[in-house]
N, C-alpha and C. Protein backbone atom coordinates (compact mmCIF):
# COMPACT_ATOMS: atom_id res chain seq x y z
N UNK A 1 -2.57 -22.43 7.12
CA UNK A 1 -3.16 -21.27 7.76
C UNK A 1 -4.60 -21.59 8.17
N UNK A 2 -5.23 -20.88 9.02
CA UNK A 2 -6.66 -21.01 9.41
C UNK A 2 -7.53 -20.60 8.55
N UNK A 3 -8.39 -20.80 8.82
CA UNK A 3 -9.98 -20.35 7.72
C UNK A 3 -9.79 -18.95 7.74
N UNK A 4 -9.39 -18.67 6.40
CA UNK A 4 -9.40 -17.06 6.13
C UNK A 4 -10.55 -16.45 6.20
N UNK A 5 -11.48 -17.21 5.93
CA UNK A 5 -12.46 -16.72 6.42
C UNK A 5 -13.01 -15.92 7.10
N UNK A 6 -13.04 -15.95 8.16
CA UNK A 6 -13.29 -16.12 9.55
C UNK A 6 -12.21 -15.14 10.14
N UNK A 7 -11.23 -14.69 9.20
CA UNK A 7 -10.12 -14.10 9.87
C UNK A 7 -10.33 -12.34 9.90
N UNK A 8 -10.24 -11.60 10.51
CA UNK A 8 -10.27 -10.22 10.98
C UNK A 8 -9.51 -10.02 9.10
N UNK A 9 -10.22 -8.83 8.60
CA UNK A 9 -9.90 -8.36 7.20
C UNK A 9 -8.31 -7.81 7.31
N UNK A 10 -7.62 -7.51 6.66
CA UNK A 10 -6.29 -6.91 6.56
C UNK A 10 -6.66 -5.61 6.00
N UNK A 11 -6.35 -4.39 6.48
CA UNK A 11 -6.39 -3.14 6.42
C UNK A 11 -5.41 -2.73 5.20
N UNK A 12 -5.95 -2.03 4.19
CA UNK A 12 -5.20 -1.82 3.27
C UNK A 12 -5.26 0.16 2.97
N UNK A 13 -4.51 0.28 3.43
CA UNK A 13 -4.08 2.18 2.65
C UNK A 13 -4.21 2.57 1.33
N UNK A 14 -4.84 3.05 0.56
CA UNK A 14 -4.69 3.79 -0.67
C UNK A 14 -4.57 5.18 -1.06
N UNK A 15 -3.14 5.56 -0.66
CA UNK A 15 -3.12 7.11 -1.03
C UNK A 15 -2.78 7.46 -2.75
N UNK A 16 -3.56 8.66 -2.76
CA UNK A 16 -3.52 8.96 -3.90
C UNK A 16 -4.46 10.76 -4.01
N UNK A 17 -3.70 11.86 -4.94
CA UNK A 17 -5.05 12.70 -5.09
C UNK A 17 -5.66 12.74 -5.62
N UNK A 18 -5.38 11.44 -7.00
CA UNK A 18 -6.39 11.29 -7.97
C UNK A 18 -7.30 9.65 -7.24
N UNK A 19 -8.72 10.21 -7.42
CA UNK A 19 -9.36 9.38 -7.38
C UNK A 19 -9.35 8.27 -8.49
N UNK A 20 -9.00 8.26 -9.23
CA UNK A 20 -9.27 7.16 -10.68
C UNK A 20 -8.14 6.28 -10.14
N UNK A 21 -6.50 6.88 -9.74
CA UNK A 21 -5.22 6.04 -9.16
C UNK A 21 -6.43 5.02 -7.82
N UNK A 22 -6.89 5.81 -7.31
CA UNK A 22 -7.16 4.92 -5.76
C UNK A 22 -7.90 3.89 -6.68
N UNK A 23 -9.15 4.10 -7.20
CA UNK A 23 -10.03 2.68 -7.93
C UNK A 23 -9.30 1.41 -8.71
N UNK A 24 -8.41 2.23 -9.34
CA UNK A 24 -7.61 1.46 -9.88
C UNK A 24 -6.51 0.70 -9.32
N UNK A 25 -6.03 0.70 -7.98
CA UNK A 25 -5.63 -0.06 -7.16
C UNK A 25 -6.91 -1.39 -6.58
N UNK A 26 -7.52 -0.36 -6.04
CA UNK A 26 -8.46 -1.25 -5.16
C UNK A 26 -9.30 -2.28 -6.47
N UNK A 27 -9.52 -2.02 -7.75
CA UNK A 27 -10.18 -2.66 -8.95
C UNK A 27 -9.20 -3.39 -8.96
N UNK A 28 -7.64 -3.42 -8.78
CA UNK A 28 -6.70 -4.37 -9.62
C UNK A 28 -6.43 -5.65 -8.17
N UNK A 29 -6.73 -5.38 -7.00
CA UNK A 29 -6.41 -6.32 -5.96
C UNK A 29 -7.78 -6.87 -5.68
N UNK A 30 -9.11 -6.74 -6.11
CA UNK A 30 -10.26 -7.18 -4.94
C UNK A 30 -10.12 -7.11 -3.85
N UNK A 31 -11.05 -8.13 -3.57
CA UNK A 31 -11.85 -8.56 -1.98
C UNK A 31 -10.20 -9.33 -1.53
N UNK A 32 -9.57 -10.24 -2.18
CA UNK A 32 -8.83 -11.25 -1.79
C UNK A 32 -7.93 -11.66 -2.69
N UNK A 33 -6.74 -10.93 -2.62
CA UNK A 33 -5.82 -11.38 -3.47
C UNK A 33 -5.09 -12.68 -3.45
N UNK A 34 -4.99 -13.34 -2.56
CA UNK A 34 -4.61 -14.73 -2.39
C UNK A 34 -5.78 -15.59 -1.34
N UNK A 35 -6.21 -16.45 -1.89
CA UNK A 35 -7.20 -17.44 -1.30
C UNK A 35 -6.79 -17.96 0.11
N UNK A 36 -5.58 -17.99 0.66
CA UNK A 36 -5.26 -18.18 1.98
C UNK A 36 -5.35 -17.01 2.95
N UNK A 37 -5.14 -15.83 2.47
CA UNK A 37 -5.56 -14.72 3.19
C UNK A 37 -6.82 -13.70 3.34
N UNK A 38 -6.97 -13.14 4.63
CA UNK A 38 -8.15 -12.60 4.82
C UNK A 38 -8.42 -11.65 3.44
N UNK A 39 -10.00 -11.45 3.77
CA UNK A 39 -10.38 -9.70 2.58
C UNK A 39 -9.58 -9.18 3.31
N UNK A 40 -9.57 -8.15 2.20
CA UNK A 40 -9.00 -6.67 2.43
C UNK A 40 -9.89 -5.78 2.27
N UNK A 41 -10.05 -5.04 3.52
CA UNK A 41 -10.45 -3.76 3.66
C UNK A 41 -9.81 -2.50 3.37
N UNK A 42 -9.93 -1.38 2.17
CA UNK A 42 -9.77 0.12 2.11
C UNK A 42 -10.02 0.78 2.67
N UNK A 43 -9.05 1.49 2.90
CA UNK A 43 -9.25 3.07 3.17
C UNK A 43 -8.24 3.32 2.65
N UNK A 44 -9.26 4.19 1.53
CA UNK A 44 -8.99 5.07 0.51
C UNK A 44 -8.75 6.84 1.23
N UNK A 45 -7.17 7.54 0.78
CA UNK A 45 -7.21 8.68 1.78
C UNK A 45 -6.76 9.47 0.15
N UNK A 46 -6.62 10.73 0.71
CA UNK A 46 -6.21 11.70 -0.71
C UNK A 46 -5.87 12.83 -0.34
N UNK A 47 -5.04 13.35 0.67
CA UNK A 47 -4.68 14.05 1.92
C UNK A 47 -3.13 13.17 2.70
N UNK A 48 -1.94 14.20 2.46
CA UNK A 48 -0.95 13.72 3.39
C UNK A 48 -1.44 13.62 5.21
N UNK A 49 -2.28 14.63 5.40
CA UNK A 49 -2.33 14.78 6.98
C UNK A 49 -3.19 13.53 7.07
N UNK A 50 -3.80 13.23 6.40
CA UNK A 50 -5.05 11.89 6.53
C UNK A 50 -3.92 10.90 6.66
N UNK A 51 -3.24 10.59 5.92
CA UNK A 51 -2.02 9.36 6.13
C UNK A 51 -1.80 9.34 6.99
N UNK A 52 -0.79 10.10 7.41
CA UNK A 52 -0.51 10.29 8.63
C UNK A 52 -1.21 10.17 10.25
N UNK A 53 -1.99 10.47 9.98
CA UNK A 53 -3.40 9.94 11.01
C UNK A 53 -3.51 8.45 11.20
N UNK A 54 -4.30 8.21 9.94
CA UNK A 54 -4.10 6.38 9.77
C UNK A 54 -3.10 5.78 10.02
N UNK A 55 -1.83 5.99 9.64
CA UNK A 55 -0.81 5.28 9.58
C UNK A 55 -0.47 5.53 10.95
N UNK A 56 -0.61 6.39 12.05
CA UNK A 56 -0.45 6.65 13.65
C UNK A 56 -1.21 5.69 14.40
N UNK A 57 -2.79 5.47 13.70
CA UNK A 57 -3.34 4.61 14.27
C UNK A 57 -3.13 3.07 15.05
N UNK A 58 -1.76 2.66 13.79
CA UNK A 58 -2.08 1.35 14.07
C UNK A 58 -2.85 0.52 13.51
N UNK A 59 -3.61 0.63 12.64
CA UNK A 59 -4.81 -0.36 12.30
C UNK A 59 -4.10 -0.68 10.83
N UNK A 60 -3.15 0.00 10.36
CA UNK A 60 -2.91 -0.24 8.91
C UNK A 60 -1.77 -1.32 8.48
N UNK A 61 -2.12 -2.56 7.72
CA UNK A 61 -1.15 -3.79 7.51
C UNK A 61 -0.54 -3.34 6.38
N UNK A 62 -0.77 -2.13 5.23
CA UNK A 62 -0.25 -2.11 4.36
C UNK A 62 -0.40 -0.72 3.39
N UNK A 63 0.55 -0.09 3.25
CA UNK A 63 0.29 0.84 2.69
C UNK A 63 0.44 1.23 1.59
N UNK A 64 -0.11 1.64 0.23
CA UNK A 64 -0.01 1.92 -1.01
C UNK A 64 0.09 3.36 -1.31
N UNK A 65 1.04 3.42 -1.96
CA UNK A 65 1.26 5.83 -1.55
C UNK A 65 1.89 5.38 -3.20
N UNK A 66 0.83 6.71 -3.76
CA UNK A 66 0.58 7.27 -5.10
C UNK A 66 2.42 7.97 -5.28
N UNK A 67 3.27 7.57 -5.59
CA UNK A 67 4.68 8.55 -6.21
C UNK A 67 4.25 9.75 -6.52
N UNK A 68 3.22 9.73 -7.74
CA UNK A 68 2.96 11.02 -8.70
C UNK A 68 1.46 11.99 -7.67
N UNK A 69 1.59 11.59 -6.47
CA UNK A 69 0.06 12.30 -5.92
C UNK A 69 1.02 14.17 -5.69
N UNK A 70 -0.08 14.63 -5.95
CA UNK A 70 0.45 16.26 -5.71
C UNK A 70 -0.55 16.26 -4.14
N UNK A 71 0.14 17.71 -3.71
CA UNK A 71 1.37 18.20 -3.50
C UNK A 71 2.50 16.96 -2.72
N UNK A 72 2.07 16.13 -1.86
CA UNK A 72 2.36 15.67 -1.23
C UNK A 72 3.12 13.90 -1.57
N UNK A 73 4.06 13.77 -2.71
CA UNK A 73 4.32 12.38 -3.28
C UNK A 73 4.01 11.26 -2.27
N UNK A 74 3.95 10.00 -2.50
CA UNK A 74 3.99 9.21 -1.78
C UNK A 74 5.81 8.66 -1.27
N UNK A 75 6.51 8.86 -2.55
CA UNK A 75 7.88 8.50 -1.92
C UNK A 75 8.53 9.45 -1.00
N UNK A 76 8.24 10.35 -0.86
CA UNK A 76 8.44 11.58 0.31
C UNK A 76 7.76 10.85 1.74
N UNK A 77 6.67 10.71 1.38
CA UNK A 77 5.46 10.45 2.74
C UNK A 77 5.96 8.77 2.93
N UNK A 78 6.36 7.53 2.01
CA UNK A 78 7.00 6.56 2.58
C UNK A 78 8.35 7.00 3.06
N UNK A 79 9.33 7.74 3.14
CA UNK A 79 10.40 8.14 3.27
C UNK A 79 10.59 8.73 4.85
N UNK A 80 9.39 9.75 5.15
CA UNK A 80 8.89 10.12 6.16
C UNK A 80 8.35 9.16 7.56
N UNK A 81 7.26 8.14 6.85
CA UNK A 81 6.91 7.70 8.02
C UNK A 81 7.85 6.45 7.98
N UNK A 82 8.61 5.59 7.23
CA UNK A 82 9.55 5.24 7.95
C UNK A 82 10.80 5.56 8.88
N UNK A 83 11.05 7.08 8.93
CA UNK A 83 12.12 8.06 9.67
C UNK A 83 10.92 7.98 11.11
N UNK A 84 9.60 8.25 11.06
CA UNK A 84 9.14 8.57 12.23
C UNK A 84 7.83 7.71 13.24
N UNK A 85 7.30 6.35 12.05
CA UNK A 85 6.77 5.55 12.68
C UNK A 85 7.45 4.22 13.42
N UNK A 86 7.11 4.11 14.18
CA UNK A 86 7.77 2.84 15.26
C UNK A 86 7.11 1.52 14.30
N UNK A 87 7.74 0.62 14.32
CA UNK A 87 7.48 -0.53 13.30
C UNK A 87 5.80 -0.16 12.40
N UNK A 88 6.69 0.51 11.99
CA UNK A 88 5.82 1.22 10.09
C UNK A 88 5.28 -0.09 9.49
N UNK A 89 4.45 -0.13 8.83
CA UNK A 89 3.61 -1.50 8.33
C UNK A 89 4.56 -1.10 7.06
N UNK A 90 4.74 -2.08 5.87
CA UNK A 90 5.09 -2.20 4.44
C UNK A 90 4.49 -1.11 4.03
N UNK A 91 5.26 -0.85 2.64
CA UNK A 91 4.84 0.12 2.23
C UNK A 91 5.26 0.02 0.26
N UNK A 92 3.89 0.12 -0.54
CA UNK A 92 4.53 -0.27 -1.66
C UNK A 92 4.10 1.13 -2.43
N UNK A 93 5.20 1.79 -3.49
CA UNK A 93 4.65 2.70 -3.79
C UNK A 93 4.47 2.62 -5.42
N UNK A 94 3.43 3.61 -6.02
CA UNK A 94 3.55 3.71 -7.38
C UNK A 94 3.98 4.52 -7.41
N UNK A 95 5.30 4.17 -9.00
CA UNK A 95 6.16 5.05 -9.43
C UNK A 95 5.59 5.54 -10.97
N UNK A 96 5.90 6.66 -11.44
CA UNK A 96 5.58 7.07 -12.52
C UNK A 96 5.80 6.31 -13.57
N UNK A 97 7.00 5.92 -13.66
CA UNK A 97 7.37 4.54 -14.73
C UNK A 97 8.71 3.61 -14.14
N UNK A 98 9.06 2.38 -15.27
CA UNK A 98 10.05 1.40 -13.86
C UNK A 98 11.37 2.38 -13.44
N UNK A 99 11.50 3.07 -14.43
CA UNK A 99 12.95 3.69 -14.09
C UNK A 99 13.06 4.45 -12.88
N UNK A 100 11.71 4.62 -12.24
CA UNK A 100 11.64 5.46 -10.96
C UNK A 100 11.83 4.21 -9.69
N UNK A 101 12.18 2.88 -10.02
CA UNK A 101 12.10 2.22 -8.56
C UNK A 101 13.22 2.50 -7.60
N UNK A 102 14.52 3.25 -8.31
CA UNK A 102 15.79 3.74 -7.24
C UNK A 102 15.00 4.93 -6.41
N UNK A 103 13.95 5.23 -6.61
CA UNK A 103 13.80 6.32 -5.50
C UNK A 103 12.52 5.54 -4.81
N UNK A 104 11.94 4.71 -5.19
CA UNK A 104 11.25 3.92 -4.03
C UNK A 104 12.54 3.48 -3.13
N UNK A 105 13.41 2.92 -3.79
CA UNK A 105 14.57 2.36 -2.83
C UNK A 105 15.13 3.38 -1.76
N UNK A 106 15.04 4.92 -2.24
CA UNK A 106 15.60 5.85 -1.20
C UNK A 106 14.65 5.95 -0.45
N UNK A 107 13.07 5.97 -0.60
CA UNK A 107 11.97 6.56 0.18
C UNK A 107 12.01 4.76 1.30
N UNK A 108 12.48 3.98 0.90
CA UNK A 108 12.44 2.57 2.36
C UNK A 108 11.43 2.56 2.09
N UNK A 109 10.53 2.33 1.01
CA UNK A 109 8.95 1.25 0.71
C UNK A 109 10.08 -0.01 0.47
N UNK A 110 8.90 -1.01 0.41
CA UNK A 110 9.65 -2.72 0.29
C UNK A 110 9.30 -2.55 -1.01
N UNK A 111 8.25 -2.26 -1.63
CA UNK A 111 8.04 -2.77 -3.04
C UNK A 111 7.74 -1.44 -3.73
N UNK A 112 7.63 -1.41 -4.91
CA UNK A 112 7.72 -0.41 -6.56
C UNK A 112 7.51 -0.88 -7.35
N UNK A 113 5.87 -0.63 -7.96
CA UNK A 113 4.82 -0.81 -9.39
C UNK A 113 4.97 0.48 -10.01
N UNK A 114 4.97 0.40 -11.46
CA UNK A 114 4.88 1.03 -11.93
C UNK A 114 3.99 1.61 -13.01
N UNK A 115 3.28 3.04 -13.06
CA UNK A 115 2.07 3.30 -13.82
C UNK A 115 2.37 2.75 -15.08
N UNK A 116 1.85 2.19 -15.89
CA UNK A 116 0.30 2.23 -15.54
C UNK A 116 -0.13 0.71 -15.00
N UNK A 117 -0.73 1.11 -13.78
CA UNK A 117 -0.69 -0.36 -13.16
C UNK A 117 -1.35 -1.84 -13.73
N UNK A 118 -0.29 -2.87 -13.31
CA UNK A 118 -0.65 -4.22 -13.98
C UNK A 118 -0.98 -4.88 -12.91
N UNK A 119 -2.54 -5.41 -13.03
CA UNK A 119 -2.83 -6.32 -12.04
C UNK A 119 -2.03 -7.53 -11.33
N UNK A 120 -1.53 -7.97 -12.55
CA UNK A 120 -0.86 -9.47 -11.54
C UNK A 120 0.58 -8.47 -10.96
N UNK A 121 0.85 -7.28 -11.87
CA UNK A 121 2.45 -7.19 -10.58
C UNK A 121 1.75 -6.55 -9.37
N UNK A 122 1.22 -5.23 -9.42
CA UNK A 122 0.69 -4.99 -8.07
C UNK A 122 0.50 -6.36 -6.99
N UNK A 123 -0.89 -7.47 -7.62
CA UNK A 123 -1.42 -8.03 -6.61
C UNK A 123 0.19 -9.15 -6.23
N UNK A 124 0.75 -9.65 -6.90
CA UNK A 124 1.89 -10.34 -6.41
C UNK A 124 3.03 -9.50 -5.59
N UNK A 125 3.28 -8.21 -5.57
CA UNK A 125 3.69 -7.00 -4.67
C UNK A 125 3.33 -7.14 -3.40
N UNK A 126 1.84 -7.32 -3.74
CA UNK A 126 0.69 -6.95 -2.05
C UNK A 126 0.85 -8.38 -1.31
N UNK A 127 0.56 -9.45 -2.03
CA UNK A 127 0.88 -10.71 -1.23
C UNK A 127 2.11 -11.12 -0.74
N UNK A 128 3.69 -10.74 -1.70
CA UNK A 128 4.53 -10.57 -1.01
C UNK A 128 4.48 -10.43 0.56
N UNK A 129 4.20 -8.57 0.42
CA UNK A 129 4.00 -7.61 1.63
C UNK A 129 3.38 -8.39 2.76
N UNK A 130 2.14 -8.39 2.27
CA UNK A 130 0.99 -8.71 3.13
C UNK A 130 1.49 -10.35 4.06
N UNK A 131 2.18 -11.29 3.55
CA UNK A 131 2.78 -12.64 4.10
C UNK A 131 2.93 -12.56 5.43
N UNK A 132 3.89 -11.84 5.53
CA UNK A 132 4.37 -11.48 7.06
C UNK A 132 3.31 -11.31 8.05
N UNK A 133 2.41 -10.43 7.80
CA UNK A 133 0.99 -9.98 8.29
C UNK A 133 0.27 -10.96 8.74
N UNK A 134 0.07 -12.03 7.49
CA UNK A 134 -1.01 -12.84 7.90
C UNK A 134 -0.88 -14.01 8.77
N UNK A 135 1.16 -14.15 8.60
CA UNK A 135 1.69 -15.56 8.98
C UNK A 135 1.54 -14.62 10.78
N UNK A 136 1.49 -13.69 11.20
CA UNK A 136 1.58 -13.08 12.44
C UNK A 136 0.46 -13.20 13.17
């Protein structure tokens, strides 16, 4: 790959309505979860209509949607914008615990962590995801 460096950041989504869930994503991945790929840039949202916005934009390589966020779950809102976005970026969601990953599987996210989040599974989740992205 080229000098990651140098490479335009990868846009990263963090929905959630608890603020402590969003830090604790963005605390468990850094600047750079794999040394061949660009930083990652947040945006941190806490609002379904805000998703939805962003995720219309275009600018987003990856999206992280809170399961347990009120009112608005994230496996509903991954479930959603894959029914209504035109090539939807990845989408990994947190589930309340592992036994919840059959309904990541109904909501069409690629990947399912489960609270309480573990750094190396999340960040090996996101690099999964993120591959495709960077090899593009």
């Amino acid at each position: 790959m080229s000098d990651a460096t140098t490479s335009q950041p990868l846009k990263v989504l963090v929905y959630s309505d608890d603020a402590n869930t969003r830090s604790q994503v963005i605390l468990a991945l850094g600047k750079r979860p794999h040394p061949d790929f660009p930083e990652l840039a947040y945006v941190e949202v806490a609002t379904q209509p805000v998703v939805l916005q962003q995720m219309d934009s275009g600018e987003i390589d990856l999206a992280i949607l809170d399961g347990e966020a009120v009112p608005a779950g994230g496996m509903g809102l991954a479930k959603q914008m894959k029914d209504e976005i035109f090539n939807c970026p990845p989408i990994l969601v947190l589930t309340g615990r592992p036994q919840d990953a059959w309904l990541a599987t109904w909501s069409r996210a690629e990947a399912a962590v489960p609270h309480p989040i573990d750094p190396v599974q999340l960040a090996e989740a996101v690099i999964r995801l993120l591959a495709s992205r960077v090899a593009a």
